[in-house]
PDB file of N, CA and C in Angstrom:
ATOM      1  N   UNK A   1     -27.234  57.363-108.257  1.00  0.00           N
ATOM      2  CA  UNK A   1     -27.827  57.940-107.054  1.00  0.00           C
ATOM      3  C   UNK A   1     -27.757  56.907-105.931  1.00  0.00           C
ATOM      4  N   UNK A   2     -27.505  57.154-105.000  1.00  0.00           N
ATOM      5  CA  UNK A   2     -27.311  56.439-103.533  1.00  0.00           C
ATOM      6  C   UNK A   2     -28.718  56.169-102.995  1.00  0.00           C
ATOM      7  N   UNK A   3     -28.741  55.296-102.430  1.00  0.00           N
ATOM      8  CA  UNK A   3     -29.899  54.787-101.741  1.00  0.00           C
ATOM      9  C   UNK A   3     -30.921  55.734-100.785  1.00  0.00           C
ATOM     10  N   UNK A   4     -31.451  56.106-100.382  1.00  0.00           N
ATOM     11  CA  UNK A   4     -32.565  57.009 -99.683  1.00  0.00           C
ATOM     12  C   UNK A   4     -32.720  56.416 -98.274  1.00  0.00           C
ATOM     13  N   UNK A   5     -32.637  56.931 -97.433  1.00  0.00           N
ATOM     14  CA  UNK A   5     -32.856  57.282 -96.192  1.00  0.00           C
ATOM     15  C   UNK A   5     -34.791  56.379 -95.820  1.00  0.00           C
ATOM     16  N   UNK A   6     -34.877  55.438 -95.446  1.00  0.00           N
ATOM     17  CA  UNK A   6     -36.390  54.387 -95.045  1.00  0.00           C
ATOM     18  C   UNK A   6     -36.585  54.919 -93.911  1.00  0.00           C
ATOM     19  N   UNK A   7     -35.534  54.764 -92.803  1.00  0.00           N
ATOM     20  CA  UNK A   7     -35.916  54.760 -90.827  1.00  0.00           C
ATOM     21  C   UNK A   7     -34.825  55.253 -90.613  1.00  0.00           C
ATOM     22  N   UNK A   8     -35.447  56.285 -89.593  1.00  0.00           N
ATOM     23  CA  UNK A   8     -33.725  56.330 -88.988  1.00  0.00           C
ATOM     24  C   UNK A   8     -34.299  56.617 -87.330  1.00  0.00           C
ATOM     25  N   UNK A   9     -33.193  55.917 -86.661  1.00  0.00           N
ATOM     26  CA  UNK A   9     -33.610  56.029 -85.285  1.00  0.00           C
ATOM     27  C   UNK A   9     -32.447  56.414 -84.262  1.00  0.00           C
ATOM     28  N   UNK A  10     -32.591  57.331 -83.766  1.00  0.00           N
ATOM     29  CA  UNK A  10     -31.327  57.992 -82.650  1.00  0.00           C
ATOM     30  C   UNK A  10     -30.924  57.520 -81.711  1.00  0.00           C
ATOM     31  N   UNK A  11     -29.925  57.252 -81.167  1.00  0.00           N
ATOM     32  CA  UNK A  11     -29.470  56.928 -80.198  1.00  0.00           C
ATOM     33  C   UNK A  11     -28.443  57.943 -79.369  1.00  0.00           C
ATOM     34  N   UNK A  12     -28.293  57.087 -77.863  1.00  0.00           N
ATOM     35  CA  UNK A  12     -28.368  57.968 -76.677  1.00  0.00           C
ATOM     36  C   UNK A  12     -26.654  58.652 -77.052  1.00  0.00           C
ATOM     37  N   UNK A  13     -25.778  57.840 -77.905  1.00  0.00           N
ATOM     38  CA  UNK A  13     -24.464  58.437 -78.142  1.00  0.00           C
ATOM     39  C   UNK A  13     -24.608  59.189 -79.640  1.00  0.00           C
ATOM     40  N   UNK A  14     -25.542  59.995 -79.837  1.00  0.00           N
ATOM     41  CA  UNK A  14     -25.434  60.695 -80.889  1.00  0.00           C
ATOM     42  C   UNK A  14     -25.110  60.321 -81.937  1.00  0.00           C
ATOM     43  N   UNK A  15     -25.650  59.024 -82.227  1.00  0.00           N
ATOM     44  CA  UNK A  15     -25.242  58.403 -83.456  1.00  0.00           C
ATOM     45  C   UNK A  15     -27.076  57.973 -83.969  1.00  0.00           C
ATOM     46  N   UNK A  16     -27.107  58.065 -85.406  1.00  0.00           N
ATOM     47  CA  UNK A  16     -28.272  57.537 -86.089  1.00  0.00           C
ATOM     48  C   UNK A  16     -28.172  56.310 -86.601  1.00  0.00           C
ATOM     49  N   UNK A  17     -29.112  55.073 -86.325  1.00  0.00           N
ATOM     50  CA  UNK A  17     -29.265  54.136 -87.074  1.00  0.00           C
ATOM     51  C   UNK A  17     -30.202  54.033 -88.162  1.00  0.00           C
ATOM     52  N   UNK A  18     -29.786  54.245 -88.957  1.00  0.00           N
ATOM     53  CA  UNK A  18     -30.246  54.469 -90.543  1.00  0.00           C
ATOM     54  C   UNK A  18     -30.644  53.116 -91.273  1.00  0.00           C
ATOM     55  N   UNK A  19     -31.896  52.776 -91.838  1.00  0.00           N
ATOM     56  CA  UNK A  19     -31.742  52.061 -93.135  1.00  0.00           C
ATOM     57  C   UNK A  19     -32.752  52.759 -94.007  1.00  0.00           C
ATOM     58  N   UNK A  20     -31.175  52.235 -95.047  1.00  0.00           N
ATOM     59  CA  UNK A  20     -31.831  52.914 -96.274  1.00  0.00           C
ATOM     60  C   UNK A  20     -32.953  52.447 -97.309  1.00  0.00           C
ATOM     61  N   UNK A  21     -33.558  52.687 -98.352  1.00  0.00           N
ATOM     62  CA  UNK A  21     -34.192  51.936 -99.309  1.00  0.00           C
ATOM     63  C   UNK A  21     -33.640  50.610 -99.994  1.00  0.00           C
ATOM     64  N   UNK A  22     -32.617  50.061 -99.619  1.00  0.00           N
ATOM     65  CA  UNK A  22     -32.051  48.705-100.190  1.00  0.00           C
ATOM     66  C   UNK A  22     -31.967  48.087 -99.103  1.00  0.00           C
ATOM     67  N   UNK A  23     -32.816  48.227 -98.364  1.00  0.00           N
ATOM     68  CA  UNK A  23     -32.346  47.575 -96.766  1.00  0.00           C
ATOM     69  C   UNK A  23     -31.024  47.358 -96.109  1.00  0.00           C
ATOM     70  N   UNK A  24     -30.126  48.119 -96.728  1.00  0.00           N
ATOM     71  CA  UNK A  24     -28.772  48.115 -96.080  1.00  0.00           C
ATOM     72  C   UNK A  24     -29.181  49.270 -94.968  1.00  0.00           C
ATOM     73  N   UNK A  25     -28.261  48.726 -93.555  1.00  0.00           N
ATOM     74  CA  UNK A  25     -28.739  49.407 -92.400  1.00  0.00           C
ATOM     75  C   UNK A  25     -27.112  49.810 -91.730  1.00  0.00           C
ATOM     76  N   UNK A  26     -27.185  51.158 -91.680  1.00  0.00           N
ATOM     77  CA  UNK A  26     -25.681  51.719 -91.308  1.00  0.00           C
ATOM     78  C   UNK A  26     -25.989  52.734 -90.374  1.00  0.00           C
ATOM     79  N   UNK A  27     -24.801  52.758 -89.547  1.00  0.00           N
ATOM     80  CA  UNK A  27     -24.748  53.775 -88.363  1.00  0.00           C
ATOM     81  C   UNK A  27     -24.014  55.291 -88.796  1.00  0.00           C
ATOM     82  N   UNK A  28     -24.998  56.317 -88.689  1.00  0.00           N
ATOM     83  CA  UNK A  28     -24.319  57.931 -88.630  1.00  0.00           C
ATOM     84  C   UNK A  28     -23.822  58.680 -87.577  1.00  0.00           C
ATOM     85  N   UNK A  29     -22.490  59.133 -87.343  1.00  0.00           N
ATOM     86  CA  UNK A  29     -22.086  59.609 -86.158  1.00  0.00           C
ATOM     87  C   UNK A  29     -22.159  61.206 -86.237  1.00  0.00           C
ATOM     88  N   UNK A  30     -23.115  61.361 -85.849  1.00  0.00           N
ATOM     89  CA  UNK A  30     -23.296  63.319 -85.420  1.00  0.00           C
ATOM     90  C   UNK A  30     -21.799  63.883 -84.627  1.00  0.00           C
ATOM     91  N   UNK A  31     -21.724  63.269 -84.181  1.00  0.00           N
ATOM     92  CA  UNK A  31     -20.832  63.919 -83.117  1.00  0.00           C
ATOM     93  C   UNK A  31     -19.815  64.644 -83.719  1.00  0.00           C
ATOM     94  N   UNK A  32     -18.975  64.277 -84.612  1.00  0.00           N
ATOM     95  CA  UNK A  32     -18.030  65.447 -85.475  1.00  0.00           C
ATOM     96  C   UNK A  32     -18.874  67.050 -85.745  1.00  0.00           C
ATOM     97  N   UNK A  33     -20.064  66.765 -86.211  1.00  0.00           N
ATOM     98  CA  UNK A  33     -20.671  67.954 -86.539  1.00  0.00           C
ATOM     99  C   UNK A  33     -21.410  69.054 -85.409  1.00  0.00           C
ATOM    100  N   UNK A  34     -21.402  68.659 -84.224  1.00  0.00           N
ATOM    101  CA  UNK A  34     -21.881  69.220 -83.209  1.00  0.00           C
ATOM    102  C   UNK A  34     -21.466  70.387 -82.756  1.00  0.00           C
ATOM    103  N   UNK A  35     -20.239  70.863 -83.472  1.00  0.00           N
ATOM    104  CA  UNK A  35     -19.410  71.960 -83.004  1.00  0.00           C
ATOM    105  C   UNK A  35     -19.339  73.205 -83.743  1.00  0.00           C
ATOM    106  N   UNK A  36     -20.333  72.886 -85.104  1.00  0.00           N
ATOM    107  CA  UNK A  36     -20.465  73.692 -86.041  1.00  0.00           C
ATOM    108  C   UNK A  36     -22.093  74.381 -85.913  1.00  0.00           C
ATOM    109  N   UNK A  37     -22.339  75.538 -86.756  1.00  0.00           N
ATOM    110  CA  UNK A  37     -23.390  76.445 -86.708  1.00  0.00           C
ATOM    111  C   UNK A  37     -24.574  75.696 -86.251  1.00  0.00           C
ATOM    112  N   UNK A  38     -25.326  75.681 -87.421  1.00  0.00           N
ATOM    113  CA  UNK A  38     -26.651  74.998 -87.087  1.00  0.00           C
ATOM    114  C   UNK A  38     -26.703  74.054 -86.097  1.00  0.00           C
ATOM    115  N   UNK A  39     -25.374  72.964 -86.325  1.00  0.00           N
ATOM    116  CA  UNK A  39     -25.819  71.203 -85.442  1.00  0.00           C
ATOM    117  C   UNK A  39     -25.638  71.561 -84.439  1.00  0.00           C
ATOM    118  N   UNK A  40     -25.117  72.549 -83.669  1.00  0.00           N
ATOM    119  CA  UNK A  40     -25.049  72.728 -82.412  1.00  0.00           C
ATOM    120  C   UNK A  40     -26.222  72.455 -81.223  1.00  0.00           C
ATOM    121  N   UNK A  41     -26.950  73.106 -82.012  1.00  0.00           N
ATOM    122  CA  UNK A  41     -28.243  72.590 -81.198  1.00  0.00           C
ATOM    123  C   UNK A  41     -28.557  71.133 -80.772  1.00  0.00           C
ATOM    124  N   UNK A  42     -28.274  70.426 -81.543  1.00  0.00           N
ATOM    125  CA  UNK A  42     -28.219  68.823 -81.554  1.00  0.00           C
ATOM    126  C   UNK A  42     -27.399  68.306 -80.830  1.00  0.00           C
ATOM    127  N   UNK A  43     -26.445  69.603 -79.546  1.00  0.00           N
ATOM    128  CA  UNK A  43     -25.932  68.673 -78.565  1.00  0.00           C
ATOM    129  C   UNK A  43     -26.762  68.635 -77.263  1.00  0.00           C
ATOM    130  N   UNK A  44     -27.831  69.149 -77.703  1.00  0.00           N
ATOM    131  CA  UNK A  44     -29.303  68.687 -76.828  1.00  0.00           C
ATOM    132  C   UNK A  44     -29.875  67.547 -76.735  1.00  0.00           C
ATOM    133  N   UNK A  45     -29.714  66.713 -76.322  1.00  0.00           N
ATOM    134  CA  UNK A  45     -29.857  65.207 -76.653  1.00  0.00           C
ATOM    135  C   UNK A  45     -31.605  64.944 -77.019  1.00  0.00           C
ATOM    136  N   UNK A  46     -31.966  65.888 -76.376  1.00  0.00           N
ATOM    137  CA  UNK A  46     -34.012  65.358 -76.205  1.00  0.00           C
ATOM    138  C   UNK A  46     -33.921  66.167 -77.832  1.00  0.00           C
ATOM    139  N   UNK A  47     -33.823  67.137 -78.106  1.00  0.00           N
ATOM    140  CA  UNK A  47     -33.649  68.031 -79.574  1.00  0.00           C
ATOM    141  C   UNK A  47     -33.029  67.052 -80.474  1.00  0.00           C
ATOM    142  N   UNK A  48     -32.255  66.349 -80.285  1.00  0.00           N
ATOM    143  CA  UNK A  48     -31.093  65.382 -81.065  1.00  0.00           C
ATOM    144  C   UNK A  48     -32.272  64.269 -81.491  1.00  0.00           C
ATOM    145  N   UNK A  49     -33.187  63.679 -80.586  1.00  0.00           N
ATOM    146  CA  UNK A  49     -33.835  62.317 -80.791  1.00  0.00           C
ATOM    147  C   UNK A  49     -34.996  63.060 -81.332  1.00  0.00           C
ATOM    148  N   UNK A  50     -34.975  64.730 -81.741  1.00  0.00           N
ATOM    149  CA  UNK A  50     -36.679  64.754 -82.537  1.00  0.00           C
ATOM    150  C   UNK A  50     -36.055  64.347 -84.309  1.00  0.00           C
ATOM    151  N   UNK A  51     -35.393  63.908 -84.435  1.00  0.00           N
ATOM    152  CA  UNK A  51     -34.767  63.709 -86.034  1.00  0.00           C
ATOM    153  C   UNK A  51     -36.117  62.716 -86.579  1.00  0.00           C
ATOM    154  N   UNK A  52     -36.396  63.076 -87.975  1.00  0.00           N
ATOM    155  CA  UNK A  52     -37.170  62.295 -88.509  1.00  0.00           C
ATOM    156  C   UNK A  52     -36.919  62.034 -90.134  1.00  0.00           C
ATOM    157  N   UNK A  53     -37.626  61.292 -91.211  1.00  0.00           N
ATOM    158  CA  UNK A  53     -37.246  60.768 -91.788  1.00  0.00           C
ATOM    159  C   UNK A  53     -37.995  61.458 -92.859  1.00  0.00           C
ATOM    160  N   UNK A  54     -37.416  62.462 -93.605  1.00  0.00           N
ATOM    161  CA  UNK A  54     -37.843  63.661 -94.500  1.00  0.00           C
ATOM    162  C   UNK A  54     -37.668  63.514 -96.015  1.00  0.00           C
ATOM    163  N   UNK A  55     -39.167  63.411 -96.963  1.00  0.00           N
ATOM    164  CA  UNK A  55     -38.173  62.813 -98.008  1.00  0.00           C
ATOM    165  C   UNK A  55     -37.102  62.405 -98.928  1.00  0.00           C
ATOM    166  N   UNK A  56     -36.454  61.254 -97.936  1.00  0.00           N
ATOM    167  CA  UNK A  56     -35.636  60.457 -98.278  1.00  0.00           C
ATOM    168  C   UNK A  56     -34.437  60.364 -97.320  1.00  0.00           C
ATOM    169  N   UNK A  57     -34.467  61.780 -96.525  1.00  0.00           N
ATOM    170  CA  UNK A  57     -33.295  62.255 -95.998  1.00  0.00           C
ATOM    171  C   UNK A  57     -33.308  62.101 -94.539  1.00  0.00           C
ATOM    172  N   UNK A  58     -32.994  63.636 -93.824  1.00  0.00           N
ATOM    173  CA  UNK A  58     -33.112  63.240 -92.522  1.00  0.00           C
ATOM    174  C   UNK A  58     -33.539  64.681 -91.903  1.00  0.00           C
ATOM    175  N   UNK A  59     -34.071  64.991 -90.861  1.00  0.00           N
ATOM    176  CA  UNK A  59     -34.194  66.700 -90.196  1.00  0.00           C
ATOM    177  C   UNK A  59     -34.850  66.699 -89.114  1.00  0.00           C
ATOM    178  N   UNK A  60     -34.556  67.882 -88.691  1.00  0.00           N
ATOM    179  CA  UNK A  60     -35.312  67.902 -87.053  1.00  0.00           C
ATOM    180  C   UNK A  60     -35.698  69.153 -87.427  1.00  0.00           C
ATOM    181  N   UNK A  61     -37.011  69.588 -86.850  1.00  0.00           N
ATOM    182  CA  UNK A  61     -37.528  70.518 -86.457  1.00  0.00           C
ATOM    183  C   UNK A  61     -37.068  72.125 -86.913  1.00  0.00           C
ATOM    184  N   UNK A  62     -36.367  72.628 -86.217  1.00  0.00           N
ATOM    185  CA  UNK A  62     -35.722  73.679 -86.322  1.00  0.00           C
ATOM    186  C   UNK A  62     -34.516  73.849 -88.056  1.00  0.00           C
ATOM    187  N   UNK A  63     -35.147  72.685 -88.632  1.00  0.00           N
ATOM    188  CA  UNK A  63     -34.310  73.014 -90.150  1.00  0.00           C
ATOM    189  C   UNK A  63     -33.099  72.543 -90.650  1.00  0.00           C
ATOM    190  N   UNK A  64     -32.699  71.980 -89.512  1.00  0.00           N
ATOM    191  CA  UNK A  64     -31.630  70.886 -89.493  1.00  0.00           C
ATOM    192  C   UNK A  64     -31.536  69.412 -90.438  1.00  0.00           C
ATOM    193  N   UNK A  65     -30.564  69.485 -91.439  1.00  0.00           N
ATOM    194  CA  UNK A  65     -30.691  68.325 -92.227  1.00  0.00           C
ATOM    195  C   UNK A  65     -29.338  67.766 -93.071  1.00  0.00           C
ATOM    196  N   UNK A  66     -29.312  66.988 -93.369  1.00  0.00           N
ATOM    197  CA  UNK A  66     -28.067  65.928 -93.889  1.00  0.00           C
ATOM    198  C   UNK A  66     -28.137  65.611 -95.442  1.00  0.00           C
ATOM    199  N   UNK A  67     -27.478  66.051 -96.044  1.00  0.00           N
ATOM    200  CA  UNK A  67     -27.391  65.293 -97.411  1.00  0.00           C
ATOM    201  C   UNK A  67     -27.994  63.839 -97.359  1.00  0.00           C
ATOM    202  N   UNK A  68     -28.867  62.860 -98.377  1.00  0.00           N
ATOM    203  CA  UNK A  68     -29.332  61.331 -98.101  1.00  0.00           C
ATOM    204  C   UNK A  68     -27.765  60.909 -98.490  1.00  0.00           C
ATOM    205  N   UNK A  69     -27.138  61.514 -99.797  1.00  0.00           N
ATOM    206  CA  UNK A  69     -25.823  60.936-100.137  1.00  0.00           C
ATOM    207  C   UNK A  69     -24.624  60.657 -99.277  1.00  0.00           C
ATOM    208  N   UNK A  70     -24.583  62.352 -98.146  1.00  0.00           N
ATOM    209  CA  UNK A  70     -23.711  62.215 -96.864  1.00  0.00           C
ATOM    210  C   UNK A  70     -23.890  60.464 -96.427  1.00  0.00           C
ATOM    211  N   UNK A  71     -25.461  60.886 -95.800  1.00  0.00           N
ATOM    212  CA  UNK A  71     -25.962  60.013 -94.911  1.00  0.00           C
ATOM    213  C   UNK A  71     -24.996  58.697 -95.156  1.00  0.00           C
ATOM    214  N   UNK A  72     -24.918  57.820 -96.256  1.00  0.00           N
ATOM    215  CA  UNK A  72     -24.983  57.285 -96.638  1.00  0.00           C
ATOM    216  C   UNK A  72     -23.379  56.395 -96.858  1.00  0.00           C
ATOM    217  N   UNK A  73     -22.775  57.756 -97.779  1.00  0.00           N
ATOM    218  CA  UNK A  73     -21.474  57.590 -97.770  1.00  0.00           C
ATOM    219  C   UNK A  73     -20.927  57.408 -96.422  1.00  0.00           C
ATOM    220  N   UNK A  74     -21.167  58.153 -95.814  1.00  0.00           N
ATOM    221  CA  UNK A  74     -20.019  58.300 -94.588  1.00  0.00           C
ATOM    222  C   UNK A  74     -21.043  57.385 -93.335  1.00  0.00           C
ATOM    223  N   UNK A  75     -21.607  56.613 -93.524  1.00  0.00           N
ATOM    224  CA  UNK A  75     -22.333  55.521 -92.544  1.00  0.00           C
ATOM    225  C   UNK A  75     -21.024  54.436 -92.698  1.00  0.00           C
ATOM    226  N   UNK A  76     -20.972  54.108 -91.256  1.00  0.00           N
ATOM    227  CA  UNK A  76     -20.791  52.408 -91.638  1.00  0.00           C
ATOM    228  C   UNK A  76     -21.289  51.821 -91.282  1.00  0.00           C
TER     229      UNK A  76
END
């Protein structure tokens, strides 16, 4: 199992700075996914920065959420 999602904090280019439970700290780029169903909404930038840190994972409000494994894998 991959490490779990600790903090994650948004930034203004649609990218998440993530660290995980091993204190490894990696950057997530939304922006590929913005063009699809749900994430769309998330090219709302004030909507984009309500992301919070859901156990283990990641989500905003409206139901929006990320695999912790995505998260993780595909960070660099």
């Amino acid at each position: 199992m991959n490490p779990r999602v600790k903090k994650v904090i948004p930034n203004d280019d649609y990218t998440l700075r993530i660290t995980f439970d091993n204190e490894e700290q990696k950057v997530f780029d939304i922006k590929p996914l913005l063009d699809f169903g749900v994430f769309q909404e998330l090219k709302n930038l004030k909507y984009f920065k309500e992301v919070k840190r859901v156990y283990g994972s990641i989500a905003w409000p409206h139901g929006q959420d990320i695999c912790p494994d995505t998260l993780y894998e595909e960070s660099k």
